[in-house]
C-alpha atoms as a PDB file:
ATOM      1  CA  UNK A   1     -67.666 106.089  -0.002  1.00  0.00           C
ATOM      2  CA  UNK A   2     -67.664 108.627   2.736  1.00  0.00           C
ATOM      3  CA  UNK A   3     -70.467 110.467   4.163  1.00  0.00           C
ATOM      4  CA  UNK A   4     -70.069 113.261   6.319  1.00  0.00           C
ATOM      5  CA  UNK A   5     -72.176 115.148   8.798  1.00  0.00           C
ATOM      6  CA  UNK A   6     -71.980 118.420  10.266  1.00  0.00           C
ATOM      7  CA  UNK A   7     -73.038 119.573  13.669  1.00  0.00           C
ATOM      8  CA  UNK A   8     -72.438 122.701  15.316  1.00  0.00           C
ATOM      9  CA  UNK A   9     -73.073 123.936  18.282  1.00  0.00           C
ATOM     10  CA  UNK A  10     -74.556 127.378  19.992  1.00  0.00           C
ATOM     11  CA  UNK A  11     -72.339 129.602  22.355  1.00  0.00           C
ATOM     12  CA  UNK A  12     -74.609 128.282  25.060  1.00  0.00           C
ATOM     13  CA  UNK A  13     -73.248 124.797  24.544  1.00  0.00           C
ATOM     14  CA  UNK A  14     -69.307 125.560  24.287  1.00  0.00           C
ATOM     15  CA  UNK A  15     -68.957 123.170  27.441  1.00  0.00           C
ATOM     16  CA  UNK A  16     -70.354 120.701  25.188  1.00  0.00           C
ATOM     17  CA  UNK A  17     -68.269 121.024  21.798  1.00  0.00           C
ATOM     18  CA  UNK A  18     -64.957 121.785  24.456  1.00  0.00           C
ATOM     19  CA  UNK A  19     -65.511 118.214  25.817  1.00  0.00           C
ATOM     20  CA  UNK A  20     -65.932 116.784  22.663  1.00  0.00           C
ATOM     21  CA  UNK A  21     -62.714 118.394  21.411  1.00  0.00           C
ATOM     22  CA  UNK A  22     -61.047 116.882  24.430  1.00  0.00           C
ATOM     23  CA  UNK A  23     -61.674 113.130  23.177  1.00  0.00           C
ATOM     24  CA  UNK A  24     -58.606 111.423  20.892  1.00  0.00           C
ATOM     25  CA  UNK A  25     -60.803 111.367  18.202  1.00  0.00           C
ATOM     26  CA  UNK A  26     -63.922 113.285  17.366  1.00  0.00           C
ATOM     27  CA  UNK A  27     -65.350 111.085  14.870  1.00  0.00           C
ATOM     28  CA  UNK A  28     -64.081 107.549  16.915  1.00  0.00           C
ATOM     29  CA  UNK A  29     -65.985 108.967  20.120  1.00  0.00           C
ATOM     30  CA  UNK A  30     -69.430 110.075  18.306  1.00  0.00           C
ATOM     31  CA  UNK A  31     -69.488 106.280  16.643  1.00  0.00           C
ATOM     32  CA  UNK A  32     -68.776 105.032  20.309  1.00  0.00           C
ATOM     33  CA  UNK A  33     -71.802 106.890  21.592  1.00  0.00           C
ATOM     34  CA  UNK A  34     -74.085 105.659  18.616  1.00  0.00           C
ATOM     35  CA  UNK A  35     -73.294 102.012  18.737  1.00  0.00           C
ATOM     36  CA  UNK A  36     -73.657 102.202  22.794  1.00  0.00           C
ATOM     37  CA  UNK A  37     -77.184 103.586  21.918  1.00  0.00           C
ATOM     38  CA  UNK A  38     -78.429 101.275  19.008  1.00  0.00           C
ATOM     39  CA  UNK A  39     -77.182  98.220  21.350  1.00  0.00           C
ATOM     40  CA  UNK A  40     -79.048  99.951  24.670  1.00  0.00           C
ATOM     41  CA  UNK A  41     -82.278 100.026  22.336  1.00  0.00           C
ATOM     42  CA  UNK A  42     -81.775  97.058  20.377  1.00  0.00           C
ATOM     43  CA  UNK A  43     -81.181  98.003  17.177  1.00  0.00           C
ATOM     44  CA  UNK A  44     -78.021  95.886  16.246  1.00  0.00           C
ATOM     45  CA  UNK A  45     -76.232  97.363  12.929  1.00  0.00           C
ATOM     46  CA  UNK A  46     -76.404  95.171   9.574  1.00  0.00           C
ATOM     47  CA  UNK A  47     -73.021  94.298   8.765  1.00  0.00           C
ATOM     48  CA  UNK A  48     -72.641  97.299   6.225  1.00  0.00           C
ATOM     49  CA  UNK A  49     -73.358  99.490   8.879  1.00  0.00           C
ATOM     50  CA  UNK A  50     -71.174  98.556  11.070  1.00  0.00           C
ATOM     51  CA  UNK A  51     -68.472 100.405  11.965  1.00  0.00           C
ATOM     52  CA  UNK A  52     -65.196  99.233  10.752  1.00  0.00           C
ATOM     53  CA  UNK A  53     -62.082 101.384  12.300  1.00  0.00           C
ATOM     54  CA  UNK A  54     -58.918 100.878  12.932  1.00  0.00           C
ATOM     55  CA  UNK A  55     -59.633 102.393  16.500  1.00  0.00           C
ATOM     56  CA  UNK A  56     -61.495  99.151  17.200  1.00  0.00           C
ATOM     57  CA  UNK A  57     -65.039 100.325  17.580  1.00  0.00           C
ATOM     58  CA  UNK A  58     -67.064  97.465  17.091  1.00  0.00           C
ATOM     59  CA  UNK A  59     -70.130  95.825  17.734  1.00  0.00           C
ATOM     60  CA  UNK A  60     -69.991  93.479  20.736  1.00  0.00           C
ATOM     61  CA  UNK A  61     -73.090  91.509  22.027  1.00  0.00           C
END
């Protein structure tokens, strides 16, 4: 299954969204950033939650 989420971005934030653009991989760097933040707060994924790419994200403790 695949679930998908959109999120756009206002003319006032194109210095956001061009950065974003910038990375290898949209979708591989927005993961990145989410895992960095459940681990900074604790909140360590289940195992069918975690995020299994072949990028290598993954959950380290």
């Amino acid at each position: 299954m695949v679930m998908k989420i959109s999120v756009s971005f206002k003319e006032s934030e194109m210095e956001i969204y061009n950065y974003l653009k910038s990375q290898l991989s949209m979708s591989i760097y927005i993961k990145q950033l989410i895992i960095d933040d459940m681990k900074k707060y604790n909140c360590k994924p289940t195992k069918k939650e975690e995020v299994k790419n072949s990028m290598s994200i993954s959950w380290q403790d």
